[in-house]
Protein backbone atom coordinates (compact mmCIF):
# COMPACT_ATOMS: atom_id res chain seq x y z
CA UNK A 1 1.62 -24.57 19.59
CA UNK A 2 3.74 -21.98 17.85
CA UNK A 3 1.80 -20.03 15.65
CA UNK A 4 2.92 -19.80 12.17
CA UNK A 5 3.03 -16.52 11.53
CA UNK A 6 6.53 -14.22 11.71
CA UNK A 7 6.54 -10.47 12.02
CA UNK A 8 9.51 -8.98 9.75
CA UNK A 9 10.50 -5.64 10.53
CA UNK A 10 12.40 -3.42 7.44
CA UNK A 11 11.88 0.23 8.45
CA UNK A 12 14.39 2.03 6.38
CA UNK A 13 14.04 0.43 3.23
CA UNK A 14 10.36 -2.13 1.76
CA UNK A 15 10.87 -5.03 0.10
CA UNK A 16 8.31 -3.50 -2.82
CA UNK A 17 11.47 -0.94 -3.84
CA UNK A 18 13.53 -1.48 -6.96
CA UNK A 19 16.61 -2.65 -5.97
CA UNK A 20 19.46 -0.19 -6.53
CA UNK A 21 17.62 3.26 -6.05
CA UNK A 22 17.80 5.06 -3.32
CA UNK A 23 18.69 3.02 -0.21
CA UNK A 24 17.62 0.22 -1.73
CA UNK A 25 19.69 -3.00 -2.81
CA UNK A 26 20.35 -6.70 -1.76
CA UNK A 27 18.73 -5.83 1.18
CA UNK A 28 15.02 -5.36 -0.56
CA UNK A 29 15.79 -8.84 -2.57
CA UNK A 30 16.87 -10.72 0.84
CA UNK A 31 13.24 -9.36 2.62
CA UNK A 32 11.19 -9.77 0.06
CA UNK A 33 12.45 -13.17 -1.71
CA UNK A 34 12.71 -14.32 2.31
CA UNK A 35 9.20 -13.99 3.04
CA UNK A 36 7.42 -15.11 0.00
CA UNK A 37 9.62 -17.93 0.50
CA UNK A 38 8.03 -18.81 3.69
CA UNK A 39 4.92 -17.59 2.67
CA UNK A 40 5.16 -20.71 0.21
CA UNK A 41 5.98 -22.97 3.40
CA UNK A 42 2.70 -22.16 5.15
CA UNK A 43 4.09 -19.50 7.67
CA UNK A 44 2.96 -16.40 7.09
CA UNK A 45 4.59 -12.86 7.21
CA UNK A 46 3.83 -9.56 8.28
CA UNK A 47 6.51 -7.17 6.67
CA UNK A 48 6.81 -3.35 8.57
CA UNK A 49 8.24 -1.10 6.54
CA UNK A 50 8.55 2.81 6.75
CA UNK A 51 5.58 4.74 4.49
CA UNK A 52 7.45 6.99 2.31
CA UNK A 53 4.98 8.32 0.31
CA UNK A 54 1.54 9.98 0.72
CA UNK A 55 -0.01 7.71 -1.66
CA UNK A 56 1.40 3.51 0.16
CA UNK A 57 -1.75 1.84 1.20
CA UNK A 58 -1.34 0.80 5.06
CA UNK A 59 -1.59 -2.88 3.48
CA UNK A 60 -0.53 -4.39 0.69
CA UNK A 61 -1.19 -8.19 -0.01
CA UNK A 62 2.13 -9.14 -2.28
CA UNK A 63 1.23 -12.73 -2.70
CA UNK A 64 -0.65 -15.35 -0.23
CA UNK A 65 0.11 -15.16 3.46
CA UNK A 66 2.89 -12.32 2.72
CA UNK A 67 1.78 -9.13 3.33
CA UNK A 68 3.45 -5.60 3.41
CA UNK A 69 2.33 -3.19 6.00
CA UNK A 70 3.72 1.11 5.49
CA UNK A 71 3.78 2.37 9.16
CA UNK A 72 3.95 6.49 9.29
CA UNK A 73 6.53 8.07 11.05
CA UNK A 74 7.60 11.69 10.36
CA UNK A 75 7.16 13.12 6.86
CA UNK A 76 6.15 11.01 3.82
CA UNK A 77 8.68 11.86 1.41
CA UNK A 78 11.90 13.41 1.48
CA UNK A 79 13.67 11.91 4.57
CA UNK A 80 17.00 10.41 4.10
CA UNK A 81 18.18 7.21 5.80
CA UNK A 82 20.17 9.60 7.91
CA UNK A 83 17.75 11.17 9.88
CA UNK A 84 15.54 8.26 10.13
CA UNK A 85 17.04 7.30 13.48
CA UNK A 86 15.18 10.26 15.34
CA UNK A 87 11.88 8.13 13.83
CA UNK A 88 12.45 5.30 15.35
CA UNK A 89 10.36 5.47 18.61
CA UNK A 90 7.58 6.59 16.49
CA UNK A 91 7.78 3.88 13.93
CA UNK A 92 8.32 1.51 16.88
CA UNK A 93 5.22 2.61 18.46
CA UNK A 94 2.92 2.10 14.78
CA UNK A 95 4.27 -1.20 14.50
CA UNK A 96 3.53 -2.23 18.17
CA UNK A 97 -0.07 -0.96 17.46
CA UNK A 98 -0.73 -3.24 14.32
CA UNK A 99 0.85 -6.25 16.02
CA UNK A 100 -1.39 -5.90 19.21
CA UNK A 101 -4.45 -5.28 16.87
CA UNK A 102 -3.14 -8.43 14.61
CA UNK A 103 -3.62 -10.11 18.16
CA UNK A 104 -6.62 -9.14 18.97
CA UNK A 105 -7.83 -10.60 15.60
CA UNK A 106 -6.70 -13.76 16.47
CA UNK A 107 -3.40 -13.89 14.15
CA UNK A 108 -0.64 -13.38 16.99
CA UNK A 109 3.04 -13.47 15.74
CA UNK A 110 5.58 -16.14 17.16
CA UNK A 111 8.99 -13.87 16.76
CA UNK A 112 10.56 -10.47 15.55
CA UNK A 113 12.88 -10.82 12.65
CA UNK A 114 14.52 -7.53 12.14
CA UNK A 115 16.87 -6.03 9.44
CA UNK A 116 19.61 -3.82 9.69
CA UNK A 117 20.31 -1.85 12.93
CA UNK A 118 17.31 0.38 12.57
CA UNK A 119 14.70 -2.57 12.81
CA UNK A 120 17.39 -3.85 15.35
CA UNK A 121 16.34 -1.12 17.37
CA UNK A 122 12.58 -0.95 17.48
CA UNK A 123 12.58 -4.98 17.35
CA UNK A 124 14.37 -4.51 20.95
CA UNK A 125 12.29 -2.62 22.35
CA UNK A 126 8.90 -4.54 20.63
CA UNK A 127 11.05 -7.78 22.65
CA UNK A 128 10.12 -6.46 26.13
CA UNK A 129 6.99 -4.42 25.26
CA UNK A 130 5.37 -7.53 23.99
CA UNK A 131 7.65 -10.52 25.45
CA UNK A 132 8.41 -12.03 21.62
CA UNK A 133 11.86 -13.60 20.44
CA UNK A 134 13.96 -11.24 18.52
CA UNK A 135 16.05 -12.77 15.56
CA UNK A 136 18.00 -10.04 14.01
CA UNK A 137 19.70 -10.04 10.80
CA UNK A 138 21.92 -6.70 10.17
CA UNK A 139 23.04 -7.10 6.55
CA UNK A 140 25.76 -4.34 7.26
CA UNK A 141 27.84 -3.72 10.60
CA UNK A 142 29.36 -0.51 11.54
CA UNK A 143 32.53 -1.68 12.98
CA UNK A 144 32.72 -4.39 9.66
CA UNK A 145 32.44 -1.27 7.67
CA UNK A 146 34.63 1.34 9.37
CA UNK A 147 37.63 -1.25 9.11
CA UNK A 148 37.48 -2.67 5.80
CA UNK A 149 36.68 1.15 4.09
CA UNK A 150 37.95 3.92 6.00
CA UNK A 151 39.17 5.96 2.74
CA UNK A 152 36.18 4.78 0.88
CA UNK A 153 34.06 6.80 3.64
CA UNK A 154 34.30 9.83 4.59
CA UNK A 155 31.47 10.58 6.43
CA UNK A 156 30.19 8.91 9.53
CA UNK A 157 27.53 6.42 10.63
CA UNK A 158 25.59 7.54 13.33
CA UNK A 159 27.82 7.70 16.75
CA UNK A 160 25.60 5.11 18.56
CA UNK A 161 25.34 2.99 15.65
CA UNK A 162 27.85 0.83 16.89
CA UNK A 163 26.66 1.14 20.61
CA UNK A 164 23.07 0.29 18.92
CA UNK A 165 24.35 -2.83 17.24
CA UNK A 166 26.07 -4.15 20.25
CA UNK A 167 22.87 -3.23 22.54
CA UNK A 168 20.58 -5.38 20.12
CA UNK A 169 23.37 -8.31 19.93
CA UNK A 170 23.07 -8.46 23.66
CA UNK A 171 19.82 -8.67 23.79
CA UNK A 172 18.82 -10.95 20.68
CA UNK A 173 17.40 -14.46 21.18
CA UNK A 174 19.42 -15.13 17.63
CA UNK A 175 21.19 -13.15 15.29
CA UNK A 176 21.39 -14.46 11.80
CA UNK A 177 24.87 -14.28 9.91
CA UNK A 178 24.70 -14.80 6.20
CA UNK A 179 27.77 -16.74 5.91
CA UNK A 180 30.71 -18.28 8.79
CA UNK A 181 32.72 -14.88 8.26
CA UNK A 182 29.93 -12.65 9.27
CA UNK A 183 29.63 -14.59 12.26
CA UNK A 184 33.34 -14.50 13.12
CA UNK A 185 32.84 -10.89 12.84
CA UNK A 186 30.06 -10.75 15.14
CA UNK A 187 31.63 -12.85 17.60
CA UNK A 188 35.07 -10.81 17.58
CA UNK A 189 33.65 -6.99 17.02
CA UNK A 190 30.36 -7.33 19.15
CA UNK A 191 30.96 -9.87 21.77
CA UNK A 192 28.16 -12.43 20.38
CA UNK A 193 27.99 -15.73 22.07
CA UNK A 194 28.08 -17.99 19.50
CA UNK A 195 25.83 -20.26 20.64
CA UNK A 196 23.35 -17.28 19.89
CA UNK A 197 24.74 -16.87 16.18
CA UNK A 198 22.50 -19.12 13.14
CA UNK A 199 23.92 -18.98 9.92
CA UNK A 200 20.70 -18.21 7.53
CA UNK A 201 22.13 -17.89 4.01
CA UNK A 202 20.69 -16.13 1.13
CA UNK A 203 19.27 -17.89 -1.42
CA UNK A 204 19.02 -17.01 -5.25
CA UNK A 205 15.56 -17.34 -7.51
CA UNK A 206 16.70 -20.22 -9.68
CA UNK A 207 13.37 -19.97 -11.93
CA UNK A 208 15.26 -16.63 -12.93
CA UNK A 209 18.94 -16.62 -12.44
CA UNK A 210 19.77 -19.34 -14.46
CA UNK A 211 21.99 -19.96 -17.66
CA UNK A 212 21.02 -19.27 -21.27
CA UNK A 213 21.80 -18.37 -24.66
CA UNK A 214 24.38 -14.99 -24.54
CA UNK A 215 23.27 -14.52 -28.12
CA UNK A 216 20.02 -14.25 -27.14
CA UNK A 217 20.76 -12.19 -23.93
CA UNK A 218 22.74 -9.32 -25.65
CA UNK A 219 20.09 -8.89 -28.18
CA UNK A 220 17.82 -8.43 -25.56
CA UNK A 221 20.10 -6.43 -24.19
CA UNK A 222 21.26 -4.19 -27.05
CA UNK A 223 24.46 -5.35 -27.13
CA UNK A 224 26.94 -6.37 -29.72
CA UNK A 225 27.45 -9.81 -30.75
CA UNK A 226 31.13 -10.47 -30.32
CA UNK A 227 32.42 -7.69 -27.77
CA UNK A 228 33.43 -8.89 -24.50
CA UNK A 229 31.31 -7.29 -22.01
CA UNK A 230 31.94 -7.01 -18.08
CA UNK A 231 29.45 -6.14 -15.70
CA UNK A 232 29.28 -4.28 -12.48
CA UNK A 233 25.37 -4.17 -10.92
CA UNK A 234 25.22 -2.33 -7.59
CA UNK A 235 24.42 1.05 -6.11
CA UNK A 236 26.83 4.15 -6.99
CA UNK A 237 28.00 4.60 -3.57
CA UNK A 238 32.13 4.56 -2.77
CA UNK A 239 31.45 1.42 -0.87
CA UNK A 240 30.53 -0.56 -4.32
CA UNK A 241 33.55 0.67 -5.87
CA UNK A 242 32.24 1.33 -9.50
CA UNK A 243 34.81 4.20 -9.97
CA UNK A 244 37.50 1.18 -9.58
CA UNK A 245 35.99 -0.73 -11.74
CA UNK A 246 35.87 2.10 -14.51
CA UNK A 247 39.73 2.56 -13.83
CA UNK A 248 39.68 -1.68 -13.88
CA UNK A 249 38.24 -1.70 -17.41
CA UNK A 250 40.29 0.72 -18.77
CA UNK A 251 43.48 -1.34 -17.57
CA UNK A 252 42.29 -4.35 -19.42
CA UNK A 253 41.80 -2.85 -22.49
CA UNK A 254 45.56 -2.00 -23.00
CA UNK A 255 45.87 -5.85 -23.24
CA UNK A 256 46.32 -6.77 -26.55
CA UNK A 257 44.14 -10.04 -26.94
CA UNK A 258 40.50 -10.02 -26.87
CA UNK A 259 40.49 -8.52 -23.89
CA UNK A 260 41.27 -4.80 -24.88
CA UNK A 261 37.95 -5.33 -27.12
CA UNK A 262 36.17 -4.73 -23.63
CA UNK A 263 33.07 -3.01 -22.63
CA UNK A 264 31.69 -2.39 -19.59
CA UNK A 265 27.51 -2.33 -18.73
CA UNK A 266 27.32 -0.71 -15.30
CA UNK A 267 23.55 -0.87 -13.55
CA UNK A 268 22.99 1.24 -10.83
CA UNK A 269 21.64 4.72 -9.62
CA UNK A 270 23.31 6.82 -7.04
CA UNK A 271 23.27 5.65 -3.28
CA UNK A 272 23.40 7.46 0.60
CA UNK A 273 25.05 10.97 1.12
CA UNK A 274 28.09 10.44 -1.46
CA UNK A 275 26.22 8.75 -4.27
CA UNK A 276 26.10 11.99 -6.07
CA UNK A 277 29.52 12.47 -5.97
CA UNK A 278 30.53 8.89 -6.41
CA UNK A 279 28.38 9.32 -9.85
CA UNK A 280 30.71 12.29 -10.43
CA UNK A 281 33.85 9.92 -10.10
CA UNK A 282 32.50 6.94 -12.56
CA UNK A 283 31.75 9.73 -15.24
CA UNK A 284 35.29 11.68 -14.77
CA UNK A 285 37.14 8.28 -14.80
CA UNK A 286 35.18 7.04 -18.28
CA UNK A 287 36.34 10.83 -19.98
CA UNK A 288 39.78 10.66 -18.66
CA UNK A 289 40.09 6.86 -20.45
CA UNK A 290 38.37 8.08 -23.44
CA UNK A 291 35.76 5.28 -22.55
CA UNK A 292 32.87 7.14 -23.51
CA UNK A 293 31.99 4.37 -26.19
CA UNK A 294 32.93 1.84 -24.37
CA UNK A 295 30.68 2.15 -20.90
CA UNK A 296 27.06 2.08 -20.40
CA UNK A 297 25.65 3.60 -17.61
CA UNK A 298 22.27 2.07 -16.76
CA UNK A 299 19.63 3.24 -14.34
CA UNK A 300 18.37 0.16 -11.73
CA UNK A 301 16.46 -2.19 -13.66
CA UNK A 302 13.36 -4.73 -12.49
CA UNK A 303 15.26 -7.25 -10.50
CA UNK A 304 13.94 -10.02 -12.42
CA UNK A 305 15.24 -8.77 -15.47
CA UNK A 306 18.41 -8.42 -14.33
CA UNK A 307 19.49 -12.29 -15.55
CA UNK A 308 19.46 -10.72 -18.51
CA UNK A 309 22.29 -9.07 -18.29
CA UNK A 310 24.11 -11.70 -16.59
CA UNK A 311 23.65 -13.61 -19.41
CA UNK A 312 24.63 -11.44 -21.65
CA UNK A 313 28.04 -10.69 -19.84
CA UNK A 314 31.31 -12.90 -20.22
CA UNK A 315 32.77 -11.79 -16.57
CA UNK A 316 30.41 -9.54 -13.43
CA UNK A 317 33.49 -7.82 -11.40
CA UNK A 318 32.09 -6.99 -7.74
CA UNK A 319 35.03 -4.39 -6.54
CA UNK A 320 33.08 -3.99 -3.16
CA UNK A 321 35.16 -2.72 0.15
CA UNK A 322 32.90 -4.56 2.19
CA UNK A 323 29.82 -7.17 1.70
CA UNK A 324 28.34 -9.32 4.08
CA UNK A 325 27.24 -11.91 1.58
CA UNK A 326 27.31 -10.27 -1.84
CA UNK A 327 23.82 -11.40 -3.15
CA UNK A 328 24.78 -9.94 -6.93
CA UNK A 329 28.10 -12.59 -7.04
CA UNK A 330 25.57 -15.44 -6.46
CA UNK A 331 22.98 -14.00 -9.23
CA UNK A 332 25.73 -13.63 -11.68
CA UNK A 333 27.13 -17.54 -10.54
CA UNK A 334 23.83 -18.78 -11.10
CA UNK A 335 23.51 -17.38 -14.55
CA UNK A 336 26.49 -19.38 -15.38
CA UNK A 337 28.84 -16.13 -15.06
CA UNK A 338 32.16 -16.25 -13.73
CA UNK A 339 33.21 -13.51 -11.00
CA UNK A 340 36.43 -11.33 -10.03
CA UNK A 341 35.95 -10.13 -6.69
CA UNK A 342 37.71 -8.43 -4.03
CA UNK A 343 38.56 -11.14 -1.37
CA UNK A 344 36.59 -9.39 1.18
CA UNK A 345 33.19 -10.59 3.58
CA UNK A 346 30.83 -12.95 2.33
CA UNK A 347 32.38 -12.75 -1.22
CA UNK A 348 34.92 -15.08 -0.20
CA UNK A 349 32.45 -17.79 0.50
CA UNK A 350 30.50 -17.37 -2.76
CA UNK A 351 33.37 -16.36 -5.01
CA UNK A 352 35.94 -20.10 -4.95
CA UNK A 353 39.21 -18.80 -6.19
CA UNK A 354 40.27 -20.29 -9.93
CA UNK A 355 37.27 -22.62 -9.77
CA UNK A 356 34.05 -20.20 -10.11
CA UNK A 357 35.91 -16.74 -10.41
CA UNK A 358 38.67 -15.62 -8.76
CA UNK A 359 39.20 -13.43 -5.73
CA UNK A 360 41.54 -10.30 -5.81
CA UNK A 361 43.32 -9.39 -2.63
CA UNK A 362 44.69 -5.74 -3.75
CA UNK A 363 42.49 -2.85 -4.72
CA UNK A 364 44.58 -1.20 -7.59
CA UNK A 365 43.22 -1.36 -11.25
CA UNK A 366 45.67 -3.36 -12.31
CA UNK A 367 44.58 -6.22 -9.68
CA UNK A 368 41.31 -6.31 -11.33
CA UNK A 369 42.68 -5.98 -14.44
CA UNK A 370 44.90 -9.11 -14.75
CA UNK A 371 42.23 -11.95 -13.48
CA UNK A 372 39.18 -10.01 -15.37
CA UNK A 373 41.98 -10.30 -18.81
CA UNK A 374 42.76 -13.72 -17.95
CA UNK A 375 38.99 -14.90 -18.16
CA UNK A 376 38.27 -12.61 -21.26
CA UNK A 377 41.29 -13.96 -23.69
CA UNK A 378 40.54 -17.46 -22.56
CA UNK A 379 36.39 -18.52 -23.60
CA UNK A 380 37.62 -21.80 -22.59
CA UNK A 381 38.47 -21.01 -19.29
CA UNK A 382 35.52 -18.89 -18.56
CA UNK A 383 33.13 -21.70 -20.03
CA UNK A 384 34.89 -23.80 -17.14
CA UNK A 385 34.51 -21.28 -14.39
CA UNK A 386 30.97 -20.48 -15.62
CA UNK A 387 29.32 -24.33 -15.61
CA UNK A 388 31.06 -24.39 -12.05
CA UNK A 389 29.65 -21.57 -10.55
CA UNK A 390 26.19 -22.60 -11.76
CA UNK A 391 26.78 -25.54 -10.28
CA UNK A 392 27.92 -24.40 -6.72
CA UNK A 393 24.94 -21.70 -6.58
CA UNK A 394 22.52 -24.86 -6.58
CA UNK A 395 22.85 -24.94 -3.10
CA UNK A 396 21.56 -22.10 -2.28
CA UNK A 397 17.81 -21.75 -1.96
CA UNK A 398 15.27 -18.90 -0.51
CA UNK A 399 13.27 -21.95 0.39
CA UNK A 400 16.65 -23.71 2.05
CA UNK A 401 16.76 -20.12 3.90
CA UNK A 402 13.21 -20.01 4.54
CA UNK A 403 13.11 -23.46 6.59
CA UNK A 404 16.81 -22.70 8.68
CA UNK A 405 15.01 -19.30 9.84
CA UNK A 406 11.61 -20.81 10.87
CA UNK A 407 13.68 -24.02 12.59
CA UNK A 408 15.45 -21.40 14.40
CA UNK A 409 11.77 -19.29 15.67
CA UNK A 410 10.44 -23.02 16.74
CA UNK A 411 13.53 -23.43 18.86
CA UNK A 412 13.14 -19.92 20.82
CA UNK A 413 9.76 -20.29 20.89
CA UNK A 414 10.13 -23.39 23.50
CA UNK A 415 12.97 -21.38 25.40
CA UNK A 416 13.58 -18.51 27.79
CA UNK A 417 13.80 -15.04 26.39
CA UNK A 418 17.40 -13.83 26.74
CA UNK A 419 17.69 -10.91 29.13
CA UNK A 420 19.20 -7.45 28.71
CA UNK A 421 22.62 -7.69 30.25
């Protein structure tokens, strides 16, 4: 009998991190809101995650049969995500040691679901060591990235990141893709056999993101009554794009209808090597548009409350070079919000062109600009795409995600490891 218990390895970023600091972002919502889901559906979860700080207790019970486990490896503060790949072994090794003594107590795990090409890594290695599926889930991919954003990066991923990735695709018993492009993506940059790809789709927390009274919202929020107000939530990183959508905003308001009325709230805190600078960019594009008034600059707020300012918004613009999924166009869909997206990853399976949102091919301000005017001079038309993308974020559930993963660990649990080729 498969025991119902799953082992969920996040090493270089825990699932008890705001969202939006640090290295921290859809990836924290996608472990955390994943395993409380199955938590909820009797299968327990043991969450590794990298201690970062002297004071993480080696345990923490988060809710009923989801617990968080902080494994040491090198220092306890003050390592960047960069150098975390020369802590691997030793983080591999500390989780290997709490699974065998999780064992010996009688609570074996039935798989290895790791996240992002670190976990990837040690979760390949915990495969043989201790003869477990491996279901991997990489939320980003280096080859994804280095195509769809070469001028947005200028630094580089780890050399054998991409060697890494295509190591642990190899090897995998099932790699999760978010949506039907990530898959395509894995099958055409990595080589996956696509018998060996499930798609496992991100759900959104309905009991939060959910529409409501924008009155009410923006005086929560602090916000005027009348203003039209776009949003942009995400990490200050170039990736995002939030210095695009500063140029973005200041294109629309040149329009002459409601639209150049427009504000922008922008929630966020600075992210990887060039968040720093990137936060440099936003603030010299808001003084060279004279937008000091019209921009807010928030720090990353609870992730709950962030429905708040969903609500509150008439239009969330997601500029993004590259997402796998785009977890903060679903939020904002659920909340009733319509989106204007780039037309790249996963966005283009959340994001449904002139029906939810709309999807913008070109990366100039001005692209932005004319679909994010559109919605704001029209209340009728973004009434229309709001109620629609409420409606079409229905179907997507943690608990719907929860269930396709587990259905996926029964499966490999009555089958043959797959070897190393």
């Amino acid at each position: 009998m498969t025991p119902r218990r799953l082992a969920i390895l996040s090493m270089h970023t825990s699932p008890l991190a705001q969202p939006g600091t640090g290295d921290g972002g859809g990836m924290n919502v996608y472990v955390r809101e994943l395993a409380a889901a199955l938590a909820r559906s009797g299968v327990e979860c043991e969450v590794f995650t990298r201690a970062d700080h002297p004071s993480a207790p080696a345990v923490v019970g988060v809710e009923p049969g989801f617990r968080v486990h902080h494994v040491p490896a090198g220092p306890l503060a003050g390592v960047g995500k960069e150098s975390l790949p020369e802590l691997v072994d030793e983080w591999t090794e500390g989780v290997g040691w709490r699974l065998a003594r999780l064992e010996a107590e009688g609570r074996p795990v039935a798989a290895l679901h790791a996240n992002y090409w670190l976990s990837g890594v040690a979760g390949h290695r915990l495969k043989h060591q201790l003869e477990l599926p491996l279901l991997v889930t990489f939320h980003t991919l280096d080859r994804v990235k280095a195509d769809a954003s070469p001028e947005a990066i200028s630094y580089s991923e780890p050399a054998r990141r991409a060697s890494a990735e295509a190591d642990i695709v190899g090897c995998s018993d099932a790699v999760l893709a978010s949506c039907s492009v990530e898959a395509d993506q894995l099958v055409e940059l990595y080589g996956a056999p696509p018998e060996r790809i499930a798609l496992v789709a991100p759900g959104v927390e309905h009991a939060f993101f959910a529409p409501g009274d924008r009155g009410q919202a923006r005086r929560a929020a602090g916000l005027p009554a009348h203003d039209p107000v776009l949003l942009f939530v995400g990490r200050i990183q170039p990736l995002k794009g939030p210095a695009l959508a500063v140029d973005a905003l200041a294109a629309v308001r040149r329009s002459k209808g409601r639209a150049g009325r427009a504000t922008m709230i922008m929630i966020g805190g600075p992210s990887g090597l060039q968040g720093r600078d990137e936060l440099r960019a936003v603030r010299h594009s808001i003084a060279r548009h004279g937008l000091e008034a019209a921009v807010r600059l928030l720090p990353p707020q609870p992730h709950e409350l962030l429905s708040t300012y969903f609500r509150a918004a008439d239009v969330c613009v997601v500029p993004s070079h590259s997402e796998s999924f785009g977890l903060v166009a679903l939020e904002a869909a659920a909340c009733g919000i319509p989106v204007v997206a780039a037309a790249v990853g996963g966005l283009t399976t959340i994001v449904e062109h002139g029906r939810t949102g709309y999807l913008v091919e070109g990366r100039t301000p001005d692209d932005l600009a004319a679909p994010l005017a559109a919605v704001l001079d029209d209340e009728t038309l973004a009434a229309r795409l709001g109620r629609q993308a409420a409606r079409s974020s229905r179907a997507y559930t943690w608990r719907r995600a929860g269930l396709d993963l587990w259905a996926r660990v029964v499966e490999l649990t009555r089958s043959e490891l797959v070897a190393c080729g």
